[in-house]
N, C-alpha and C. Protein backbone atom coordinates (compact mmCIF):
# COMPACT_ATOMS: atom_id res chain seq x y z
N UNK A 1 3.64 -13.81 -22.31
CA UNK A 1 2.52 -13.65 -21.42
C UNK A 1 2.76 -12.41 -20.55
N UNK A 2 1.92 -11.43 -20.71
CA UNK A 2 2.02 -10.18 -19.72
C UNK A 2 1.65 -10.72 -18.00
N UNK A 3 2.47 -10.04 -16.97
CA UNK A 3 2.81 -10.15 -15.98
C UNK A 3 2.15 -8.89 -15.13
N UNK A 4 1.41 -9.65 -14.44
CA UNK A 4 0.05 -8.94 -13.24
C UNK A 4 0.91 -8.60 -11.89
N UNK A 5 1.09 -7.42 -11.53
CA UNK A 5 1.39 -7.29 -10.08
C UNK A 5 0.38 -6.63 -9.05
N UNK A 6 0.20 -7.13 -7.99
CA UNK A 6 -1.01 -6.68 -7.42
C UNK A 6 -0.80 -6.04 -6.15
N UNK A 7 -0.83 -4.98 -5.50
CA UNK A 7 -0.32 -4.71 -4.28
C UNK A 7 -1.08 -4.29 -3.75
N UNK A 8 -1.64 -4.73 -2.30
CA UNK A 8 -2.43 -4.01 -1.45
C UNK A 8 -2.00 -3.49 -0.04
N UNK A 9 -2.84 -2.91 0.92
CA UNK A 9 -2.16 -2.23 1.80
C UNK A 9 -3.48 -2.45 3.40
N UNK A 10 -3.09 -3.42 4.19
CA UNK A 10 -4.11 -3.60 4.89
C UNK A 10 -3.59 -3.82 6.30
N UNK A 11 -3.84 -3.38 7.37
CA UNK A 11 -3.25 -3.83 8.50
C UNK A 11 -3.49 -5.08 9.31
N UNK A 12 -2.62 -5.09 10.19
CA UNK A 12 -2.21 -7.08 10.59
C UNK A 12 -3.36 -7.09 10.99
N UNK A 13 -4.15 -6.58 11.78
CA UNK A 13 -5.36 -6.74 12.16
C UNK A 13 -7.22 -6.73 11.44
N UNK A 14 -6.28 -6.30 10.11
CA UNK A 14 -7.30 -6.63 8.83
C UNK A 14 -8.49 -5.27 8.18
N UNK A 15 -7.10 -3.99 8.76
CA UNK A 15 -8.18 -2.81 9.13
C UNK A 15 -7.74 -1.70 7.88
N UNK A 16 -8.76 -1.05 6.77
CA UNK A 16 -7.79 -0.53 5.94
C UNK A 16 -7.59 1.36 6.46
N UNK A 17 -8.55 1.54 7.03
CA UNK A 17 -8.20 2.84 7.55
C UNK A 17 -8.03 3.10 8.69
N UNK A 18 -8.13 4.04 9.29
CA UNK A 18 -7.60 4.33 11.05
C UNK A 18 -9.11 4.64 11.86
N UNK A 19 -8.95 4.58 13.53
CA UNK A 19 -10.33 4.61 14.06
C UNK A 19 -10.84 5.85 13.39
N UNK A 20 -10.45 7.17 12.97
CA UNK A 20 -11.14 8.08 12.47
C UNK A 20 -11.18 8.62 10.86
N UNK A 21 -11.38 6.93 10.11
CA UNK A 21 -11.87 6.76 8.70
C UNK A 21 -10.71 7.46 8.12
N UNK A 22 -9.74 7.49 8.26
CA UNK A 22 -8.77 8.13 7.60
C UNK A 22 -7.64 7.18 6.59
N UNK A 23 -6.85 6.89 5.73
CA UNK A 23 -6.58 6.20 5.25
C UNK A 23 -4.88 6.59 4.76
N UNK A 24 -4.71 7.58 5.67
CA UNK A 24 -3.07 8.23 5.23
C UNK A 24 -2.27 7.75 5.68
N UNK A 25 -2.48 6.87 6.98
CA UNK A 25 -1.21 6.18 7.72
C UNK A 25 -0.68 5.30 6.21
N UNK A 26 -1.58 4.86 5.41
CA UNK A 26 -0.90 3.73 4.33
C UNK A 26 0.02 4.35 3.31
N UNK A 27 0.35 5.72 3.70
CA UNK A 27 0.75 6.61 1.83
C UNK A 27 2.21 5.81 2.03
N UNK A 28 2.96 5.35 0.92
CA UNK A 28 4.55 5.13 1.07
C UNK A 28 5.03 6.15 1.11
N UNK A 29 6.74 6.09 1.46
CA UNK A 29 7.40 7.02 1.68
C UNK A 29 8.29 6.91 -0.12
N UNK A 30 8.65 7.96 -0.22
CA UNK A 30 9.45 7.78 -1.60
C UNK A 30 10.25 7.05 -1.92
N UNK A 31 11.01 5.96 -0.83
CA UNK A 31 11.76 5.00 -1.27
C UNK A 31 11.01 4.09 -1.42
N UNK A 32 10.08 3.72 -0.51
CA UNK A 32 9.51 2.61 -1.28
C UNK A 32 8.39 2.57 -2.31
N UNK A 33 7.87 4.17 -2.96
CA UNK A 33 6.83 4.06 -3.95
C UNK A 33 7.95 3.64 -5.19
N UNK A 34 9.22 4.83 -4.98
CA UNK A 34 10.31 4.00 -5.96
C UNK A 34 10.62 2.32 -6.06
N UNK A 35 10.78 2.09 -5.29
CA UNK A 35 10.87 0.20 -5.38
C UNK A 35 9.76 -0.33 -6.06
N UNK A 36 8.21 0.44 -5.58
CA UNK A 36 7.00 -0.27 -6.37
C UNK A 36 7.22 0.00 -7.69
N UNK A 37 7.51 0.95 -8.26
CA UNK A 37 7.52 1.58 -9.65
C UNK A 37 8.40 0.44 -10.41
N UNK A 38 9.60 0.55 -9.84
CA UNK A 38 10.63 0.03 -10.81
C UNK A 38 9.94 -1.91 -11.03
N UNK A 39 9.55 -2.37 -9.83
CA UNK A 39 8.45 -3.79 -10.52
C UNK A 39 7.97 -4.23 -11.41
């Protein structure tokens, strides 16, 4: 059976971009896009 991983990126307060529609605070840093990859 193939294996689904799903990752999203939303803040505690349920907000996905910043007050000025921007959405870069979420980019990972290279250690952890590496950790997502290897999943």
């Amino acid at each position: 059976m193939a294996r689904l991983l799903y990752q999203g990126i939303i803040s505690l307060d349920g907000y996905l971009n910043d007050a000025g529609g921007r959405f870069d605070w979420a980019a990972p840093d290279d250690e952890v896009f590496a950790f997502t990859i290897e999943q």
